[in-house]
Protein backbone atom coordinates (compact mmCIF):
# COMPACT_ATOMS: atom_id res chain seq x y z
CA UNK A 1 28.18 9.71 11.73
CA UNK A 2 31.46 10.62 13.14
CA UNK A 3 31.92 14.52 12.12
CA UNK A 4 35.30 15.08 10.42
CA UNK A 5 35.26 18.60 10.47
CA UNK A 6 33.72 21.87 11.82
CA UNK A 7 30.26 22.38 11.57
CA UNK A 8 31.31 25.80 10.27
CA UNK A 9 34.05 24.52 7.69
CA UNK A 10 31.76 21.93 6.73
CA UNK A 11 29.25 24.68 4.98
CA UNK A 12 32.11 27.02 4.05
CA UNK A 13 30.94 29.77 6.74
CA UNK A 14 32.44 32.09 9.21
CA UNK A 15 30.98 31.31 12.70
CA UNK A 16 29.52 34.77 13.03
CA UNK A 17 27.20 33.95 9.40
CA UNK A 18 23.43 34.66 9.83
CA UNK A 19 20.52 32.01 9.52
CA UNK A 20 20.06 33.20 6.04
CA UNK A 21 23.38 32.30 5.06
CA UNK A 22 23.99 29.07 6.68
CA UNK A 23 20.10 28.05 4.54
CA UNK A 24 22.39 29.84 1.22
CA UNK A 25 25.11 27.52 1.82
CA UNK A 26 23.22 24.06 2.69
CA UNK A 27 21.34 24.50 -0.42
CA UNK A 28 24.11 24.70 -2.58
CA UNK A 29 25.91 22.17 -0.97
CA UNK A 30 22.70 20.18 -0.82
CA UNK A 31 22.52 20.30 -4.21
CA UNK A 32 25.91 19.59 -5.24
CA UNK A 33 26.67 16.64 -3.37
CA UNK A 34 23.14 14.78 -3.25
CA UNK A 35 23.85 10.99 -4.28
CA UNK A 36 21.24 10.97 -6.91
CA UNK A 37 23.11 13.92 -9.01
CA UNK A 38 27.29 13.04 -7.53
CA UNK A 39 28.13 9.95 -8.27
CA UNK A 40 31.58 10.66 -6.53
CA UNK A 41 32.28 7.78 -4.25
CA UNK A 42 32.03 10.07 -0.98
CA UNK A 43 29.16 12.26 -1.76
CA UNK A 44 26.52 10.21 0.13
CA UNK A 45 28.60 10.73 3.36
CA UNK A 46 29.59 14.77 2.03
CA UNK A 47 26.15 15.27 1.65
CA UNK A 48 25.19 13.87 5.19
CA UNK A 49 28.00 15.68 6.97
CA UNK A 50 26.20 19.09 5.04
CA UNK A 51 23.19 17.81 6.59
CA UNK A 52 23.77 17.47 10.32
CA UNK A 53 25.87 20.58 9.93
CA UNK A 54 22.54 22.90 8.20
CA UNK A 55 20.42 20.97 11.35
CA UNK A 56 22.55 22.13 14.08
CA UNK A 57 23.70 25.77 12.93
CA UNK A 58 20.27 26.52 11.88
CA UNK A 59 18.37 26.46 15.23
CA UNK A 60 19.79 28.95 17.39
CA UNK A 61 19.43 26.99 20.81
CA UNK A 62 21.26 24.22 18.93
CA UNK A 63 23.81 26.40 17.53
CA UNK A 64 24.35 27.89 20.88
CA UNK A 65 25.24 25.03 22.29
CA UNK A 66 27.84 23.65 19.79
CA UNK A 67 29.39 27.22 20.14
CA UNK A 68 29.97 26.68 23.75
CA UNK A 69 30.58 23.09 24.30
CA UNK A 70 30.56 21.31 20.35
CA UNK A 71 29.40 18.55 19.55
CA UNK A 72 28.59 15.70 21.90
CA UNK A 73 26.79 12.54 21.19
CA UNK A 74 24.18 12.38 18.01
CA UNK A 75 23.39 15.48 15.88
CA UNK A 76 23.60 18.11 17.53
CA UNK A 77 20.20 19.72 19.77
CA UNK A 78 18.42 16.54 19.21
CA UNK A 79 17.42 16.95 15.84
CA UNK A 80 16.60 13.23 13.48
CA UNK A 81 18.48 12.85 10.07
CA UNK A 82 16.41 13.79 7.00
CA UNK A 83 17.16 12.65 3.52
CA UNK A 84 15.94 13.29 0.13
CA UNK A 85 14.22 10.93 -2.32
CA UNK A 86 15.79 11.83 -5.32
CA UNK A 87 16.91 14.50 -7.02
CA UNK A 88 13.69 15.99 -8.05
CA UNK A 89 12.18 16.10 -4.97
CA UNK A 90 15.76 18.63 -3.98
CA UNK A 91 14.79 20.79 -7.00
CA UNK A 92 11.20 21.16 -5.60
CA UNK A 93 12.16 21.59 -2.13
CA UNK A 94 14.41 24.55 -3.36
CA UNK A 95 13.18 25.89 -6.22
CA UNK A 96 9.30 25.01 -6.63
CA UNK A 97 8.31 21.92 -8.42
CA UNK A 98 9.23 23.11 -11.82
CA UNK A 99 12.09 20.32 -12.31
CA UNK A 100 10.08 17.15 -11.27
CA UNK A 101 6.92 18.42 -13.26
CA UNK A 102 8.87 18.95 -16.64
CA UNK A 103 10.69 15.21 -15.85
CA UNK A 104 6.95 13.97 -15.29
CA UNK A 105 5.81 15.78 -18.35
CA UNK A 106 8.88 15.09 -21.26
CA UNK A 107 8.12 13.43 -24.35
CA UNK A 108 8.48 9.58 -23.42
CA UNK A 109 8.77 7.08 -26.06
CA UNK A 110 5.89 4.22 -26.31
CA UNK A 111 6.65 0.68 -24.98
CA UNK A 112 8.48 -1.68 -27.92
CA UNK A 113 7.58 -5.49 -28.25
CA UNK A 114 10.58 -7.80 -28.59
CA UNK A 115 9.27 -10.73 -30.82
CA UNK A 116 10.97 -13.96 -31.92
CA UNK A 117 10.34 -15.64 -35.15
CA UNK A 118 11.30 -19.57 -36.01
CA UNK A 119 11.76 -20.58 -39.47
CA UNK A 120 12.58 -23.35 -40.97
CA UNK A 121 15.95 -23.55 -43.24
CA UNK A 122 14.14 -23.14 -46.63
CA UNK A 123 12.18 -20.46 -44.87
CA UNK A 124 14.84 -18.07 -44.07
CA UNK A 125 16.73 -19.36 -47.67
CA UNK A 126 13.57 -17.97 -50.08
CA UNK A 127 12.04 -15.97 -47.81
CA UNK A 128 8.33 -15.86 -46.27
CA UNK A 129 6.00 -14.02 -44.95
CA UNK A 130 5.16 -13.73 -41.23
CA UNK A 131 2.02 -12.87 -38.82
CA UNK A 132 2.19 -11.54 -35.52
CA UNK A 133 -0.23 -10.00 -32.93
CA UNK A 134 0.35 -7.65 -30.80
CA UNK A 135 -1.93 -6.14 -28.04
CA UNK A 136 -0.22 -2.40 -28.13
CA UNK A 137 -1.56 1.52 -26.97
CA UNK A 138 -3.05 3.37 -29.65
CA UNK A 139 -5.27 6.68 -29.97
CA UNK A 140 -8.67 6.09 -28.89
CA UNK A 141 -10.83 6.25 -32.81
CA UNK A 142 -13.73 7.64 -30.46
CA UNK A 143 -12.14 10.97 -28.99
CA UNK A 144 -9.10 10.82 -31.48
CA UNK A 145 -7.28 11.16 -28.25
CA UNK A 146 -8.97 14.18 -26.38
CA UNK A 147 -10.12 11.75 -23.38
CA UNK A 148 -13.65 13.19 -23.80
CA UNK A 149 -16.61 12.70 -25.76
CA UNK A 150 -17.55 13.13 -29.24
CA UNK A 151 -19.19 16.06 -30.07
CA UNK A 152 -17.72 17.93 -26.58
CA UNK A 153 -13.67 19.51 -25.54
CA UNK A 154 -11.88 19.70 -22.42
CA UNK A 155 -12.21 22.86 -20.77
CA UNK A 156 -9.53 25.41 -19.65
CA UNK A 157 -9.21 24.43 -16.32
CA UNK A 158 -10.26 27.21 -14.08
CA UNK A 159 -7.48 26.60 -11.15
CA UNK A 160 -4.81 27.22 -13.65
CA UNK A 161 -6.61 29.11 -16.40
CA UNK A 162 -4.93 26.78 -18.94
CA UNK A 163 -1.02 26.96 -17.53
CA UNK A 164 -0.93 22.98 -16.02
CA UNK A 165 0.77 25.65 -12.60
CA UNK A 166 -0.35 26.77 -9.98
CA UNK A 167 1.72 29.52 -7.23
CA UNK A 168 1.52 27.36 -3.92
CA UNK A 169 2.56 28.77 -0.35
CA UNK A 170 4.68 25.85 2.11
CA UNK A 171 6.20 26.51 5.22
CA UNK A 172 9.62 24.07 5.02
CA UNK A 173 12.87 23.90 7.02
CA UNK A 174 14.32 27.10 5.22
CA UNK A 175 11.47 29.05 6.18
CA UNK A 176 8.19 29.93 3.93
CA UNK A 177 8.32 29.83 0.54
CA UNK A 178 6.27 30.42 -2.68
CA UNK A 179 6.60 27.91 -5.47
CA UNK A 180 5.45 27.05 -8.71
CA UNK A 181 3.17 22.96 -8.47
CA UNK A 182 1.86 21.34 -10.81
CA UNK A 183 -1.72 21.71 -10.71
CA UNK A 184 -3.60 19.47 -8.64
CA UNK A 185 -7.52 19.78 -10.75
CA UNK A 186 -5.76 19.05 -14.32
CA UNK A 187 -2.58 17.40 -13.14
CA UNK A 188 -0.84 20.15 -15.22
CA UNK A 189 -2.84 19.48 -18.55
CA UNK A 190 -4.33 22.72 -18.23
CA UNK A 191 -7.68 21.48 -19.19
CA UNK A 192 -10.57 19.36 -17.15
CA UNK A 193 -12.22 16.84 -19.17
CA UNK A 194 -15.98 17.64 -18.21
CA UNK A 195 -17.52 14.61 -20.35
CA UNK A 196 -15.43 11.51 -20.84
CA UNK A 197 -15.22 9.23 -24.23
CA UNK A 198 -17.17 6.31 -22.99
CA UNK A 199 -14.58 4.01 -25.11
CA UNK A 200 -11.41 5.48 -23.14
CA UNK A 201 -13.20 6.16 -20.14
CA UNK A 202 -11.38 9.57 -20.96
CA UNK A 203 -7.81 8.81 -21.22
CA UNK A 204 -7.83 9.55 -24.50
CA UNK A 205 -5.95 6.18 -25.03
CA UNK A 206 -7.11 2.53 -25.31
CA UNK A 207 -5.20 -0.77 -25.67
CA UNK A 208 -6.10 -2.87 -28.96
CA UNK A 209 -4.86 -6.32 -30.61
CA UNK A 210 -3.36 -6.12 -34.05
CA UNK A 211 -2.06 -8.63 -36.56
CA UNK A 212 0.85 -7.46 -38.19
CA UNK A 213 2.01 -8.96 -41.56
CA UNK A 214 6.04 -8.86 -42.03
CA UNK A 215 8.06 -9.91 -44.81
CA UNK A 216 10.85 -12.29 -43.68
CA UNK A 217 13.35 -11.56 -46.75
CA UNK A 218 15.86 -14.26 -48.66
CA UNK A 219 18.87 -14.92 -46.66
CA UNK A 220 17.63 -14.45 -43.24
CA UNK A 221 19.70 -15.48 -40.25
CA UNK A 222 19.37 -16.98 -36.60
CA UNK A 223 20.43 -13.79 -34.88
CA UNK A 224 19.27 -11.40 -37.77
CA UNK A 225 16.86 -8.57 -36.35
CA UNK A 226 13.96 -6.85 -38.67
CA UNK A 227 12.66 -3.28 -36.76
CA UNK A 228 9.25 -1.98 -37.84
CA UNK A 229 9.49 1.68 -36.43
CA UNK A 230 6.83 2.98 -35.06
CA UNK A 231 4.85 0.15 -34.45
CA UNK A 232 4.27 -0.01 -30.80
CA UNK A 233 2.79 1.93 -28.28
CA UNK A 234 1.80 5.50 -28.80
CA UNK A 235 4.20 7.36 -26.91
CA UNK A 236 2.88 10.18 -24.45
CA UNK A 237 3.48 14.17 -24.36
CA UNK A 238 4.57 14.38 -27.49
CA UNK A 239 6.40 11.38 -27.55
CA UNK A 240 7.44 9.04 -30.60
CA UNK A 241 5.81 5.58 -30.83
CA UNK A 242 7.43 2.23 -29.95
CA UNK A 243 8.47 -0.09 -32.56
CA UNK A 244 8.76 -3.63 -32.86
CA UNK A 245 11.60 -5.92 -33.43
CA UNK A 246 11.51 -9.24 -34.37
CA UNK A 247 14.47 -11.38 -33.82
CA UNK A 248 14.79 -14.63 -36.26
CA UNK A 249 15.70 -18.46 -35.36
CA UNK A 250 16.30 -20.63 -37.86
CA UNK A 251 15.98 -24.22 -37.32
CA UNK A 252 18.76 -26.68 -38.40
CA UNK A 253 18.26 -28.35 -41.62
CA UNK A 254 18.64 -32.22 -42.00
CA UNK A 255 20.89 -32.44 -44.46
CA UNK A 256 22.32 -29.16 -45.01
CA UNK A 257 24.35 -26.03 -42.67
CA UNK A 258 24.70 -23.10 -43.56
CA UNK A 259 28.31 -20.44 -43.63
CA UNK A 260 27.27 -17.06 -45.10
CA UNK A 261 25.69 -17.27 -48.02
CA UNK A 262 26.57 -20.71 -49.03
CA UNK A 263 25.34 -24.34 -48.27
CA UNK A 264 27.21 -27.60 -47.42
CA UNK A 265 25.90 -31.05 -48.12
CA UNK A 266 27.69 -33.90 -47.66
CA UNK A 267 27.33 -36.75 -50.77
CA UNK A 268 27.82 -40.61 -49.85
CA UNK A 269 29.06 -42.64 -52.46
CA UNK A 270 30.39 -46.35 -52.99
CA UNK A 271 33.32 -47.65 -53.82
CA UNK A 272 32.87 -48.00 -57.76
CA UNK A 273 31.10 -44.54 -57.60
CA UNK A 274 34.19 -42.85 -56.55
CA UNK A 275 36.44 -45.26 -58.56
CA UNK A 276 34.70 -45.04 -61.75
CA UNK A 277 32.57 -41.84 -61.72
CA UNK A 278 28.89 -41.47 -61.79
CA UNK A 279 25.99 -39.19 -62.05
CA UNK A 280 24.40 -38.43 -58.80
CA UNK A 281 20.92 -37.07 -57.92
CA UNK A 282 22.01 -34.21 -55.05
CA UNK A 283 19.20 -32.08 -52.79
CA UNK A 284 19.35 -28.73 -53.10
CA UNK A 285 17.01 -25.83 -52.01
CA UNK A 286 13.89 -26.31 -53.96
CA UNK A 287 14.36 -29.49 -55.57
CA UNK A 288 17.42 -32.23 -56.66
CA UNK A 289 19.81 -31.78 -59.40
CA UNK A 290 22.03 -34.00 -61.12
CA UNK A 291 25.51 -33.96 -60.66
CA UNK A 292 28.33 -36.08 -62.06
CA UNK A 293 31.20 -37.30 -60.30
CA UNK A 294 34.81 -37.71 -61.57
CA UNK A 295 36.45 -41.23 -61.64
CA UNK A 296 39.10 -41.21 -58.69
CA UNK A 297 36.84 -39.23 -56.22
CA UNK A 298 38.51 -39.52 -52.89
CA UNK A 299 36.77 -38.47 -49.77
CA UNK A 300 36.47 -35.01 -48.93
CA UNK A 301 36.87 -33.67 -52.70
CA UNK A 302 34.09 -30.73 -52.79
CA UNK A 303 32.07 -30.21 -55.87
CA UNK A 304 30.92 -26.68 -56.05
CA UNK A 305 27.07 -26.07 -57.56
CA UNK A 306 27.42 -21.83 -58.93
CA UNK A 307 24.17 -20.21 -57.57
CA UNK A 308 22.49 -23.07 -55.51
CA UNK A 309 23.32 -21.32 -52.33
CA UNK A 310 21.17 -18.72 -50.58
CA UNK A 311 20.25 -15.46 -51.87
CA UNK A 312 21.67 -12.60 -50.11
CA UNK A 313 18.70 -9.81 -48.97
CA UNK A 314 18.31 -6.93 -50.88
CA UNK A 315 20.22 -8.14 -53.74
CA UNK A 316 20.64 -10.42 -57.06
CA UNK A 317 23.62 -11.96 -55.13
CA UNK A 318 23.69 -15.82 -54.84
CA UNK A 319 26.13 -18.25 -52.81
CA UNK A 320 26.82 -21.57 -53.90
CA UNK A 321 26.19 -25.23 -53.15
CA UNK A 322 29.22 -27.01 -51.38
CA UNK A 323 28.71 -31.29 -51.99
CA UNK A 324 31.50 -32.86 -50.04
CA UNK A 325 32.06 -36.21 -51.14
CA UNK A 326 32.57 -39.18 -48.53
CA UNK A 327 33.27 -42.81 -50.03
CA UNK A 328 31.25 -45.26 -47.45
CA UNK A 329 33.21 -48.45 -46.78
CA UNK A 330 30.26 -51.55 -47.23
CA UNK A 331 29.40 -52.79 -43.55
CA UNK A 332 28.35 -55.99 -45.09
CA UNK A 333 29.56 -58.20 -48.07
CA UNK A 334 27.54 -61.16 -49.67
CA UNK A 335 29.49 -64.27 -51.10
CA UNK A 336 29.34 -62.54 -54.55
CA UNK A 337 30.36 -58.80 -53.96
CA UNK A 338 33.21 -60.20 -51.13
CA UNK A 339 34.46 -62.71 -54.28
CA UNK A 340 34.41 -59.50 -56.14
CA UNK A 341 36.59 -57.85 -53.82
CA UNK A 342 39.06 -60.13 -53.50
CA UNK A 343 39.65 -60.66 -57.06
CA UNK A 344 39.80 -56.70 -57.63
CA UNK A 345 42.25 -56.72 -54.55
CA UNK A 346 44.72 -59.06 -56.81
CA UNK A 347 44.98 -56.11 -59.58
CA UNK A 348 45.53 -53.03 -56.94
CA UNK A 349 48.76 -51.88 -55.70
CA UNK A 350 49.66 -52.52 -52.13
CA UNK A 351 49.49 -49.51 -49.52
CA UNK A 352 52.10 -46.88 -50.45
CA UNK A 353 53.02 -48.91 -53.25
């Protein structure tokens, strides 16, 4: 990396600062321009420049020798590029492993299932009931989640005496330093399980299958979601449980579609049907009802059945029944019925007549 500026500028420092302040400075700057916490478009190569400037003002030979000559080739004194994983791991380099250890250890929610249920059109029109299994996390019923065996407790762990921390020593690149870990015996429970649940093999957790019974109500749609909260996973430190949500498909219906809360059908009739009325068996949800049609239908006249629609969830609501007539033209005449025709043809008025 090309350096833009002085080493000296770079950290903010005056070039007589001492060690201590030029590890003062690259820490905050560090920490301020690390890509995983700036998400400014040049803070990868800020925090880089911060970085090769810390390396070379920090050892005095290397330091020396920018003084006198600057800086020549590759970072300056020989010393490799570092970099830091992530965020967390700058917090525990700094300031002790507090930060990562409370990320590790924050309530998490449990894992959700995203289901899909297909129903047929009367299905999602009355309503239904649904199964569905799930294989989720729960508490182990043995241990009632302790991780160790009926009867026995975990035990204050002895490294920590009960805190999940423990004060750890580590010689780094800005010097020795004393910093709070997580503790390595309980993994910062603060207690050793001493006699594991033989169900959880002490995690205090086990994975079981369950059936789960859900009412799909009246009125249902493709697209419509039902959540059961709660119904997942077990969550872990503390946290809240998963849920489930169940997304609905509804199939298409052979004679019927559906717009909100009402239903279209479309009714073929004949020619003396239309011309001279008629009572009509129509399909509807549940059954057939008769329905009688006006001399002088004409094709695309809608009869409208009050309350033979779908029922709308959670209420008393009701759409309606749309039957949209269409007069079918005979493909094929016999002697009689085309003799028929063409003596009805003599009594009817001409087109536009």
């Amino acid at each position: 990396m090309q350096v833009r500026r002085d080493y000296y500028e770079v950290l903010g420092l005056a070039r007589n600062a001492s060690t201590e302040e030029v590890r003062k400075a690259f820490r905050r700057l560090a920490f301020q321009y690390h890509p995983d916490r700036n998400r400014e478009p040049d803070a990868e190569d800020r925090f880089k420049e911060i970085n090769e400037a810390y390396q070379c003002l920090c050892d005095p030979d290397s330091r020396r020798s920018y003084d006198t000559f600057g800086r020549t080739g590759g970072p300056a004194g020989g010393f490799e590029d570092f970099s830091f994983g992530g965020i967390g791991e700058i917090f525990e380099t700094f300031f002790g492993g507090a930060f990562g250890d409370s990320a590790r250890h924050a309530p998490t929610q449990g894992d959700s299932f995203h289901l899909k249920a297909t129903l047929t059109f009367e299905e999602a029109a009355s309503g239904c009931v649904r199964e569905f299994t799930v294989r989720r996390t729960e508490i182990c019923a043995d241990c009632q989640g302790s991780g160790s065996a009926p009867g026995t407790s975990p035990l204050r762990c002895a490294d920590c005496r009960g805190s999940g921390r423990v004060r750890r020593m580590e010689q780094s690149i800005f010097g020795r330093f004393s910093h709070v870990v997580r503790c390595p015996r309980c993994v910062g429970s603060g207690s050793v399980i001493t006699t594991p649940c033989q169900h959880c093999k002490g995690k205090g957790q086990t994975t079981v299958t369950r059936t789960l019974r859900v009412d799909m109500p009246a009125g249902i749609d493709t697209g419509s979601r039902i959540t059961l909260r709660g119904q997942g996973s077990i969550g872990s430190n503390g946290g809240r449980p998963g849920d489930v949500v169940i997304t609905a498909e509804v199939q298409p219906h052979h004679l019927f579609t559906r717009e909100g809360l009402d239903i279209h059908y479309e009714l073929p009739v004949n020619f003396a049907q239309a011309a001279l009325g008629a009572k009509c068996d129509v399909p509807v949800l549940g059954g057939n009802t008769a329905v009688r049609l006006p001399s002088n239908t004409q094709t695309g006249d809608v009869i409208r059945l009050k309350g033979k629609g779908i029922h709308e969830s959670g209420s008393r609501k009701r759409g309606d029944q749309l039957v949209h007539v269409r007069v079918v033209t005979p493909k094929k005449l016999n002697r009689e019925q085309r003799k028929l025709f063409e003596e009805l043809a003599k009594t009817l008025p001409s087109e536009g007549a």
